[in-house]
Structures are given as structure tokens and as C-alpha cells.
PDB file of N, CA and C in Angstrom:
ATOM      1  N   UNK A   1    -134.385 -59.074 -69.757  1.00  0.00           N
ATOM      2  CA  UNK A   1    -134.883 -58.381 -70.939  1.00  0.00           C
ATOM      3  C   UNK A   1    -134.463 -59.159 -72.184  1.00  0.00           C
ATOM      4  N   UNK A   2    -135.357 -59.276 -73.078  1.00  0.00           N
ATOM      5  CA  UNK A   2    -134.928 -60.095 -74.508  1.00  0.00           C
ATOM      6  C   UNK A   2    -134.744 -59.116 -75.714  1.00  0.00           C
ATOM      7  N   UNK A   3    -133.820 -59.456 -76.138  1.00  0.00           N
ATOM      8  CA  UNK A   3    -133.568 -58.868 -76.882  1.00  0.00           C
ATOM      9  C   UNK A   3    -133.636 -59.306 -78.500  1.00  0.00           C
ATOM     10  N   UNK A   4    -134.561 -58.354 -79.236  1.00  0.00           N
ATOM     11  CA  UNK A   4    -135.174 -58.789 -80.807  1.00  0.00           C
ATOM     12  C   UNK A   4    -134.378 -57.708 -81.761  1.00  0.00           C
ATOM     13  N   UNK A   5    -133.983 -58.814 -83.202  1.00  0.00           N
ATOM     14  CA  UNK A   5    -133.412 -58.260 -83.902  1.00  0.00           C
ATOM     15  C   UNK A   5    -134.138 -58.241 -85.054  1.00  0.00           C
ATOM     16  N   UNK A   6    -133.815 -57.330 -85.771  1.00  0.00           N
ATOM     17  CA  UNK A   6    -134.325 -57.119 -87.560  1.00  0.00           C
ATOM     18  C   UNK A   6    -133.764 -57.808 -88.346  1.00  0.00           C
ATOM     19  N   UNK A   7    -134.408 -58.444 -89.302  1.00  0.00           N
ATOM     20  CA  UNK A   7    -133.896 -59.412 -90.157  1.00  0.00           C
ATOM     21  C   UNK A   7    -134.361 -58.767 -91.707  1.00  0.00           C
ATOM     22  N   UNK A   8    -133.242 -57.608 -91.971  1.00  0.00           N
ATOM     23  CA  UNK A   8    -133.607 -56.893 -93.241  1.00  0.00           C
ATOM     24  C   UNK A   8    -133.442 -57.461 -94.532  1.00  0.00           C
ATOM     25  N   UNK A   9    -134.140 -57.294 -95.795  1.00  0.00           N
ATOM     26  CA  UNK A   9    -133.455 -57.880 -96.736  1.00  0.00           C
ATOM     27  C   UNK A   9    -133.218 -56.927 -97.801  1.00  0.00           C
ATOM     28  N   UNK A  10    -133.026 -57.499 -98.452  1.00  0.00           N
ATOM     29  CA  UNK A  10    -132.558 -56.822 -99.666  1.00  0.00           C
ATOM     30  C   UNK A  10    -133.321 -56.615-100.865  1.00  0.00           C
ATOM     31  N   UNK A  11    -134.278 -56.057-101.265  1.00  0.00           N
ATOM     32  CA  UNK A  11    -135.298 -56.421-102.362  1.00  0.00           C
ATOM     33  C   UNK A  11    -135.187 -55.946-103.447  1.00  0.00           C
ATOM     34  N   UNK A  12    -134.643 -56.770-104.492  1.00  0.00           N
ATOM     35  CA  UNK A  12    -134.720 -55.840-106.285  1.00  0.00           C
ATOM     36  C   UNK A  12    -136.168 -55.633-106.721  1.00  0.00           C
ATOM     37  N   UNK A  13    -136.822 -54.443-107.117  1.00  0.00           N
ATOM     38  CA  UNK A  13    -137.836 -54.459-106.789  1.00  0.00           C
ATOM     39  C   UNK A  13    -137.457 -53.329-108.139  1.00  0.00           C
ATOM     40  N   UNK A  14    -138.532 -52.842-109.484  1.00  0.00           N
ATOM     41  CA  UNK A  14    -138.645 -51.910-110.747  1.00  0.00           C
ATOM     42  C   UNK A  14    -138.802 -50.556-109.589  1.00  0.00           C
ATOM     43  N   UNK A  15    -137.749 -49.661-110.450  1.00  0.00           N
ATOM     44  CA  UNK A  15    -137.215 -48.607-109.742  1.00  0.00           C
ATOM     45  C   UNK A  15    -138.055 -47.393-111.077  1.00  0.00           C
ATOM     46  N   UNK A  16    -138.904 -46.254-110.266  1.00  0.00           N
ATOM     47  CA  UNK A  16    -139.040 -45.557-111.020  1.00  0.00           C
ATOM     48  C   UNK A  16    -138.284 -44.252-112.094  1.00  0.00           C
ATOM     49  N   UNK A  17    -138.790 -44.509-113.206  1.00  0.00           N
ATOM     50  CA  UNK A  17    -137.697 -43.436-114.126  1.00  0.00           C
ATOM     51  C   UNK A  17    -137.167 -42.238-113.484  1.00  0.00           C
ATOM     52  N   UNK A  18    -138.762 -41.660-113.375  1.00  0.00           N
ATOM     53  CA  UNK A  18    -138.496 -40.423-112.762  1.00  0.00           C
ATOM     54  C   UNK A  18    -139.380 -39.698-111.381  1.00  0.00           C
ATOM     55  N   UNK A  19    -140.020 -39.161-111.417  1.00  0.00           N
ATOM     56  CA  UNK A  19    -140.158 -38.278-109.643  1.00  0.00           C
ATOM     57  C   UNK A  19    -141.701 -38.406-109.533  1.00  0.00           C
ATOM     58  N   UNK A  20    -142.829 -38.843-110.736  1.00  0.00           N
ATOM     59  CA  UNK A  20    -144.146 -38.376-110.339  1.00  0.00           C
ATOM     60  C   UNK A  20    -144.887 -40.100-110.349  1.00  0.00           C
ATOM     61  N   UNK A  21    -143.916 -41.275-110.744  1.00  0.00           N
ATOM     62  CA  UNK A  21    -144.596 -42.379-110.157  1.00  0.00           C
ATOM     63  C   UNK A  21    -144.485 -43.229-109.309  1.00  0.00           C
ATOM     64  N   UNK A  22    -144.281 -42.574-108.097  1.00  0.00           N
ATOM     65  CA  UNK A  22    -144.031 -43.571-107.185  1.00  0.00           C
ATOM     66  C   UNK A  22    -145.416 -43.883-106.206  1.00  0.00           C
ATOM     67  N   UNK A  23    -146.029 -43.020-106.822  1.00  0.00           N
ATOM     68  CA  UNK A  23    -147.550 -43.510-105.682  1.00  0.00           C
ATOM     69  C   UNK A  23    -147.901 -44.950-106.752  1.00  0.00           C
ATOM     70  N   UNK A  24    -147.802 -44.889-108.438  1.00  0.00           N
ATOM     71  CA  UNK A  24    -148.098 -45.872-109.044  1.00  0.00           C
ATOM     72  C   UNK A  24    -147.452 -47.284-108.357  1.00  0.00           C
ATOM     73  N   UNK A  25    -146.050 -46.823-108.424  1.00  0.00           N
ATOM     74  CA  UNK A  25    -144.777 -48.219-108.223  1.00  0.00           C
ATOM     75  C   UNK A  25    -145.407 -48.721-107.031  1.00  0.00           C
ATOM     76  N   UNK A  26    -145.658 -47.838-105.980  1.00  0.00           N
ATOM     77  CA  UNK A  26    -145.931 -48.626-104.894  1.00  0.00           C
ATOM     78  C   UNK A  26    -147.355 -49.095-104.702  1.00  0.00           C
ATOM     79  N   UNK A  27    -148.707 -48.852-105.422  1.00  0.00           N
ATOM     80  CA  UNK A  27    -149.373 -49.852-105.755  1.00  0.00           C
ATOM     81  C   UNK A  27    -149.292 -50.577-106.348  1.00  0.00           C
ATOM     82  N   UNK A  28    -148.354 -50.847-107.220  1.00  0.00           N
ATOM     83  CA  UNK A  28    -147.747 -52.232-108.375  1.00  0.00           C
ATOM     84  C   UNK A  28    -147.714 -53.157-107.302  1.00  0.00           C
ATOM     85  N   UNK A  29    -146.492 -52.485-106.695  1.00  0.00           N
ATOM     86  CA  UNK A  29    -145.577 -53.464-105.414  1.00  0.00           C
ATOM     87  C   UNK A  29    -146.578 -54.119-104.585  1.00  0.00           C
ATOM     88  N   UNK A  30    -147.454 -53.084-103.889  1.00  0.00           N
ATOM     89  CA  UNK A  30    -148.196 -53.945-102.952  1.00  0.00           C
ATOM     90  C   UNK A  30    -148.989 -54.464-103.439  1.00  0.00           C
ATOM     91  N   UNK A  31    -149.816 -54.498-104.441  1.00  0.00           N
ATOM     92  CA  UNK A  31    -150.738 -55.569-105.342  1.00  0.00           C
ATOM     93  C   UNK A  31    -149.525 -56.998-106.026  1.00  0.00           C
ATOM     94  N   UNK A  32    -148.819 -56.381-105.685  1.00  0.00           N
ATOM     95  CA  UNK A  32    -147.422 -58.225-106.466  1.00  0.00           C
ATOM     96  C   UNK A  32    -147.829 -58.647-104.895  1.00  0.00           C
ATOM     97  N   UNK A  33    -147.604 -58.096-104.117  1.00  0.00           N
ATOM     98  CA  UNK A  33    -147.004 -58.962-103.117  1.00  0.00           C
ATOM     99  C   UNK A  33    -148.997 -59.386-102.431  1.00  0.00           C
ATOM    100  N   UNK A  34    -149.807 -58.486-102.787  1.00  0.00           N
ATOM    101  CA  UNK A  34    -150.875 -59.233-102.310  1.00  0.00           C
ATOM    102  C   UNK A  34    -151.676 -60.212-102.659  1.00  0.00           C
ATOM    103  N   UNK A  35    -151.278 -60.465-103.976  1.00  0.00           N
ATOM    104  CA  UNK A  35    -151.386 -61.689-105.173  1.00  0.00           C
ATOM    105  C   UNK A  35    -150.956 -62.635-105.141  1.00  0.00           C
ATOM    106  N   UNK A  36    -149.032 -62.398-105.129  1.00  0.00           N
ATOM    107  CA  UNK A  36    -148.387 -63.274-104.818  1.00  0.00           C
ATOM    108  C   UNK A  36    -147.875 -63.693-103.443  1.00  0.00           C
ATOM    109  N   UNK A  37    -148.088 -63.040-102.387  1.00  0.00           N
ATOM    110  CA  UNK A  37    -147.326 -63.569-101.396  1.00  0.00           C
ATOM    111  C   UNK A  37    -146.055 -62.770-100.949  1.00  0.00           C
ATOM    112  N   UNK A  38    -146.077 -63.025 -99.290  1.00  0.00           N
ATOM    113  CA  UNK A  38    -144.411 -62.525 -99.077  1.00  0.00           C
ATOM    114  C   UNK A  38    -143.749 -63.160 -99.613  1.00  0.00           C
ATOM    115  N   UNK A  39    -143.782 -64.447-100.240  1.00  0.00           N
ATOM    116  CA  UNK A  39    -142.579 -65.188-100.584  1.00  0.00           C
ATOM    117  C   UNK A  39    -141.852 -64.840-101.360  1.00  0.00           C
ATOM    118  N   UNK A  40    -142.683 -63.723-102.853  1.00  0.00           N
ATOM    119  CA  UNK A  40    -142.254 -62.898-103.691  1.00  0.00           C
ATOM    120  C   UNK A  40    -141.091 -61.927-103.616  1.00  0.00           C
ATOM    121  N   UNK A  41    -141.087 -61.925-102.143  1.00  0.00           N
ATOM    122  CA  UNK A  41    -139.752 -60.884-101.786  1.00  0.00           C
ATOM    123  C   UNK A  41    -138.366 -61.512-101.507  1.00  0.00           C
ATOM    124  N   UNK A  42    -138.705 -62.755-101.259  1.00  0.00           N
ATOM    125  CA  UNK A  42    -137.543 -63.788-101.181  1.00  0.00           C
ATOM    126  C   UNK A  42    -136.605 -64.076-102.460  1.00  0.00           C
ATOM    127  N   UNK A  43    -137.172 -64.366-103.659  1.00  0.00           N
ATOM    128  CA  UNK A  43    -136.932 -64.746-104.507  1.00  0.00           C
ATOM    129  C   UNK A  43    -136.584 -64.575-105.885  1.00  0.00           C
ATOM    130  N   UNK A  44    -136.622 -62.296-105.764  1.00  0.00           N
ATOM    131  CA  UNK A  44    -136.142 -61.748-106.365  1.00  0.00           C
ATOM    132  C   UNK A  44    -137.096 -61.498-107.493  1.00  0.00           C
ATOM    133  N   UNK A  45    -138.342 -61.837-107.690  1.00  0.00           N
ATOM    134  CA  UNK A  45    -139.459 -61.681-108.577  1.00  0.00           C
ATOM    135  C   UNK A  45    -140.431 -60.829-108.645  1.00  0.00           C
ATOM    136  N   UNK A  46    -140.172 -59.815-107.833  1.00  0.00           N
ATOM    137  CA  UNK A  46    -141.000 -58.305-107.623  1.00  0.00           C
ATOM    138  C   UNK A  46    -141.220 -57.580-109.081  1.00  0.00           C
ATOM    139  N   UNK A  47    -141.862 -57.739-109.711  1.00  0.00           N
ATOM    140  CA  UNK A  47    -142.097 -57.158-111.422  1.00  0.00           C
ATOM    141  C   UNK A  47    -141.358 -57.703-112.340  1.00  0.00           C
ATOM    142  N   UNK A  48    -141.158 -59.153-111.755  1.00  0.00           N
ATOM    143  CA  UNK A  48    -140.690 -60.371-112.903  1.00  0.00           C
ATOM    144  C   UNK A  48    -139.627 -59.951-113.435  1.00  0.00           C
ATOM    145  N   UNK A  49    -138.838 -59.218-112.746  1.00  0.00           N
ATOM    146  CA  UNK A  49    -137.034 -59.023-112.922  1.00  0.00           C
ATOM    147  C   UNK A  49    -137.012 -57.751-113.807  1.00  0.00           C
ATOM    148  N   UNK A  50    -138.097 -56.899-114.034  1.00  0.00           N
ATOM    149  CA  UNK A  50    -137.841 -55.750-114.960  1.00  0.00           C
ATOM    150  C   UNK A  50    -137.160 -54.450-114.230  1.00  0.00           C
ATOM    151  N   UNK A  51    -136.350 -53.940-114.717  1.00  0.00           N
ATOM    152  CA  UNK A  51    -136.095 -52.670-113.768  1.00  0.00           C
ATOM    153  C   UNK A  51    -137.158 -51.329-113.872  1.00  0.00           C
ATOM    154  N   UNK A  52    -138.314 -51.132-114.716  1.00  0.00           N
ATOM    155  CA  UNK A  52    -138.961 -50.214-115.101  1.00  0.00           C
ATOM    156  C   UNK A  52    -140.444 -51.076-115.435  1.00  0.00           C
ATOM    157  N   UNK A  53    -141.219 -50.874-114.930  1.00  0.00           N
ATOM    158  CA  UNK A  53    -142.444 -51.254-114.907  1.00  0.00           C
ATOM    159  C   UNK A  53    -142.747 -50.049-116.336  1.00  0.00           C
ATOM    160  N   UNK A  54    -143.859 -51.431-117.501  1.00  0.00           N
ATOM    161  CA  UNK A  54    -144.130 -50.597-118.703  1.00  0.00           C
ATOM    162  C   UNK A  54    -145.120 -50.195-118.710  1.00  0.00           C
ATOM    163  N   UNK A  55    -145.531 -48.705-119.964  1.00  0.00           N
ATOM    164  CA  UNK A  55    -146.522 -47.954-119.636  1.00  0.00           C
ATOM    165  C   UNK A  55    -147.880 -48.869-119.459  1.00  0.00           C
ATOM    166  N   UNK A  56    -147.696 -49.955-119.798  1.00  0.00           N
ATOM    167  CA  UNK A  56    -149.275 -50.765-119.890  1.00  0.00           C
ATOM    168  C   UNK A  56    -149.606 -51.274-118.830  1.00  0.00           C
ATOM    169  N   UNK A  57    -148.326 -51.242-117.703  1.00  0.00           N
ATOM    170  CA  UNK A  57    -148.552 -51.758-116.206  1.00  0.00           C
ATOM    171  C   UNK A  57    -149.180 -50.659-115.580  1.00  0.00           C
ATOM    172  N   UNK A  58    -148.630 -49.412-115.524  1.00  0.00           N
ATOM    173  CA  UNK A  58    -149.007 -48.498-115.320  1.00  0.00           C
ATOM    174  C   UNK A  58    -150.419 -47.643-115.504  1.00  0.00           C
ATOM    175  N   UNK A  59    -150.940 -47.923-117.002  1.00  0.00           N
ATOM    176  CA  UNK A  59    -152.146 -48.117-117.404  1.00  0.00           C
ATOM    177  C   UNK A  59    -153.050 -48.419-116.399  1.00  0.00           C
ATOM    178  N   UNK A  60    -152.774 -49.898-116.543  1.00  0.00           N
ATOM    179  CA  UNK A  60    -153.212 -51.046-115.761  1.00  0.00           C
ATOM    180  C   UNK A  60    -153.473 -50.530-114.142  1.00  0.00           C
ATOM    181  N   UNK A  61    -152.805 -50.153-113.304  1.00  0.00           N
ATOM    182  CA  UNK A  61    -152.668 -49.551-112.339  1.00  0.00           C
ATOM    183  C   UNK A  61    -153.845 -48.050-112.053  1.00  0.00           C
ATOM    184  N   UNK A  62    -153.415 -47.527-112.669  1.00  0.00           N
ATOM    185  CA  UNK A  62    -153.855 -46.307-113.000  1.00  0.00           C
ATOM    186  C   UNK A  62    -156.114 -46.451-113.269  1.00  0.00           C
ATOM    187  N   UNK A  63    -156.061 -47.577-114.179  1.00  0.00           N
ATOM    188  CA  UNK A  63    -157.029 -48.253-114.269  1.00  0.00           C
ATOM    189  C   UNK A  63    -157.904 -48.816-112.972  1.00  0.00           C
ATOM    190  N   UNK A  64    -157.049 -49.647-112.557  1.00  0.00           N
ATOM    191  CA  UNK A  64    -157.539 -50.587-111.080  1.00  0.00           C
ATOM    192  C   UNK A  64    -157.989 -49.433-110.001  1.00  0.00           C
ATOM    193  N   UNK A  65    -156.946 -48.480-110.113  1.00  0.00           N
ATOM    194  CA  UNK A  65    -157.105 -47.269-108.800  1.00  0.00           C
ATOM    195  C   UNK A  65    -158.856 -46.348-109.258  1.00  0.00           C
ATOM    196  N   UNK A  66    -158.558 -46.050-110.121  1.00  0.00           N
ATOM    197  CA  UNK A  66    -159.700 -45.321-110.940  1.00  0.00           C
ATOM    198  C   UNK A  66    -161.092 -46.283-110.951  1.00  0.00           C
ATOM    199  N   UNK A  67    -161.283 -47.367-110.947  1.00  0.00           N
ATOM    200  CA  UNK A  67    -162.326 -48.165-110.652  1.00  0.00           C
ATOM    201  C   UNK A  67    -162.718 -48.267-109.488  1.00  0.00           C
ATOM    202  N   UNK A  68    -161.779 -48.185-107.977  1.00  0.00           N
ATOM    203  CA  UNK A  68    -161.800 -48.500-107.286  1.00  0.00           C
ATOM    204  C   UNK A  68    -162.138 -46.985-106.516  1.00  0.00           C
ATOM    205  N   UNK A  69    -161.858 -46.090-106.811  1.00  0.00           N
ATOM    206  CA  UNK A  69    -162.258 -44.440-106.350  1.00  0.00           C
ATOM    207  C   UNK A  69    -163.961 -44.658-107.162  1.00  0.00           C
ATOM    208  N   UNK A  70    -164.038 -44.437-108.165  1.00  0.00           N
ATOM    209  CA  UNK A  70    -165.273 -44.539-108.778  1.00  0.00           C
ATOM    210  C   UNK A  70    -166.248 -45.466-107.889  1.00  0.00           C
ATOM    211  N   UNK A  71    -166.548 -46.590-107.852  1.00  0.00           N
ATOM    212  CA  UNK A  71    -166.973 -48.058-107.072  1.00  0.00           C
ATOM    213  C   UNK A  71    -167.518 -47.231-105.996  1.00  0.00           C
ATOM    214  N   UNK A  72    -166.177 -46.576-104.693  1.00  0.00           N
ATOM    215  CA  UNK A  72    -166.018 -45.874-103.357  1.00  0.00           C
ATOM    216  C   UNK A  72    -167.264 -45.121-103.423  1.00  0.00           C
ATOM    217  N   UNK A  73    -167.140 -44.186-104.428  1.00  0.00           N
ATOM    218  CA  UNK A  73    -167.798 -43.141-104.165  1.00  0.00           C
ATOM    219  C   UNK A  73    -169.432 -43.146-104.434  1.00  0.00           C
ATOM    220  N   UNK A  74    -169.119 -43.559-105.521  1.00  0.00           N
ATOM    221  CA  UNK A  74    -170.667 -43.812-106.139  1.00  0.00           C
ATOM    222  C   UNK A  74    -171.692 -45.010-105.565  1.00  0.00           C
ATOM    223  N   UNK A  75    -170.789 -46.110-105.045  1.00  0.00           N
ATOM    224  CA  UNK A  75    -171.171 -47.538-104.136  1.00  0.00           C
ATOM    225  C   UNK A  75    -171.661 -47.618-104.714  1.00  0.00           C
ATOM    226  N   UNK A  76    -170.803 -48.296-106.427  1.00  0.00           N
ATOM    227  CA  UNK A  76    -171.584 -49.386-107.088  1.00  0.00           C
ATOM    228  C   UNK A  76    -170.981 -50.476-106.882  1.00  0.00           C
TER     229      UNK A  76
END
């Protein structure tokens, strides 16, 4: 039998303020890393070292999702 181990890391990654954006944070996150690459997680550059992603990222986010429900539904 072989035996496989986890190779966890450690990721500094913008931590939300408070309790109602984390569906945002974690489309931030997975759009960094689908842009940039896993390598992004290596190297400590997950929201370019900010601890709080700003309201204009969020915007931004909020934006992309809302185009992308709209687009879905309507199939434009």
C-alpha cells in the first residue's frame, strides 16, 4: 500500500472585515488565481499584499457576477 501525503500551505490571502462578504472574497480569490495562476499562491501575492480588498474591488466583483447572471439568463 502507498502511502500519499498533503502538502499544505500557508496562504496570506485579504481577509474579510466583516460576515456578509465572503461569497465576494472568494470570487476575488478564485478569479486571482484564474488569471494568475497557482503560482500566485506560492508567492504571497493573493490581492497584491492588501489585507482588505477595496470597495472598488468589490464593485468590480459585484459587477463581473451581475453581467454574468444577466448574459446566463437572458443568453446574450
Amino acid at each position: 500500500m502507498v502511502s500519499h501525503f498533503l502538502i499544505f500551505l500557508i496562504v496570506q490571502c485579504p481577509r474579510q472585515p466583516g460576515g456578509t462578504e465572503c461569497g465576494y472574497y472568494v470570487m476575488k480569490f478564485m478569479k486571482e488565481i484564474a488569471y494568475e495562476g497557482v503560482e500566485i499562491l506560492d508567492n504571497d501575492n493573493v490581492g497584491k499584499g492588501v489585507e482588505e480588498y477595496s470597495a472598488a474591488d468589490m464593485d468590480g466583483i459585484r459587477e463581473d457576477w451581475s453581467t454574468y447572471a444577466v448574459n446566463s439568463i437572458f443568453k446574450l
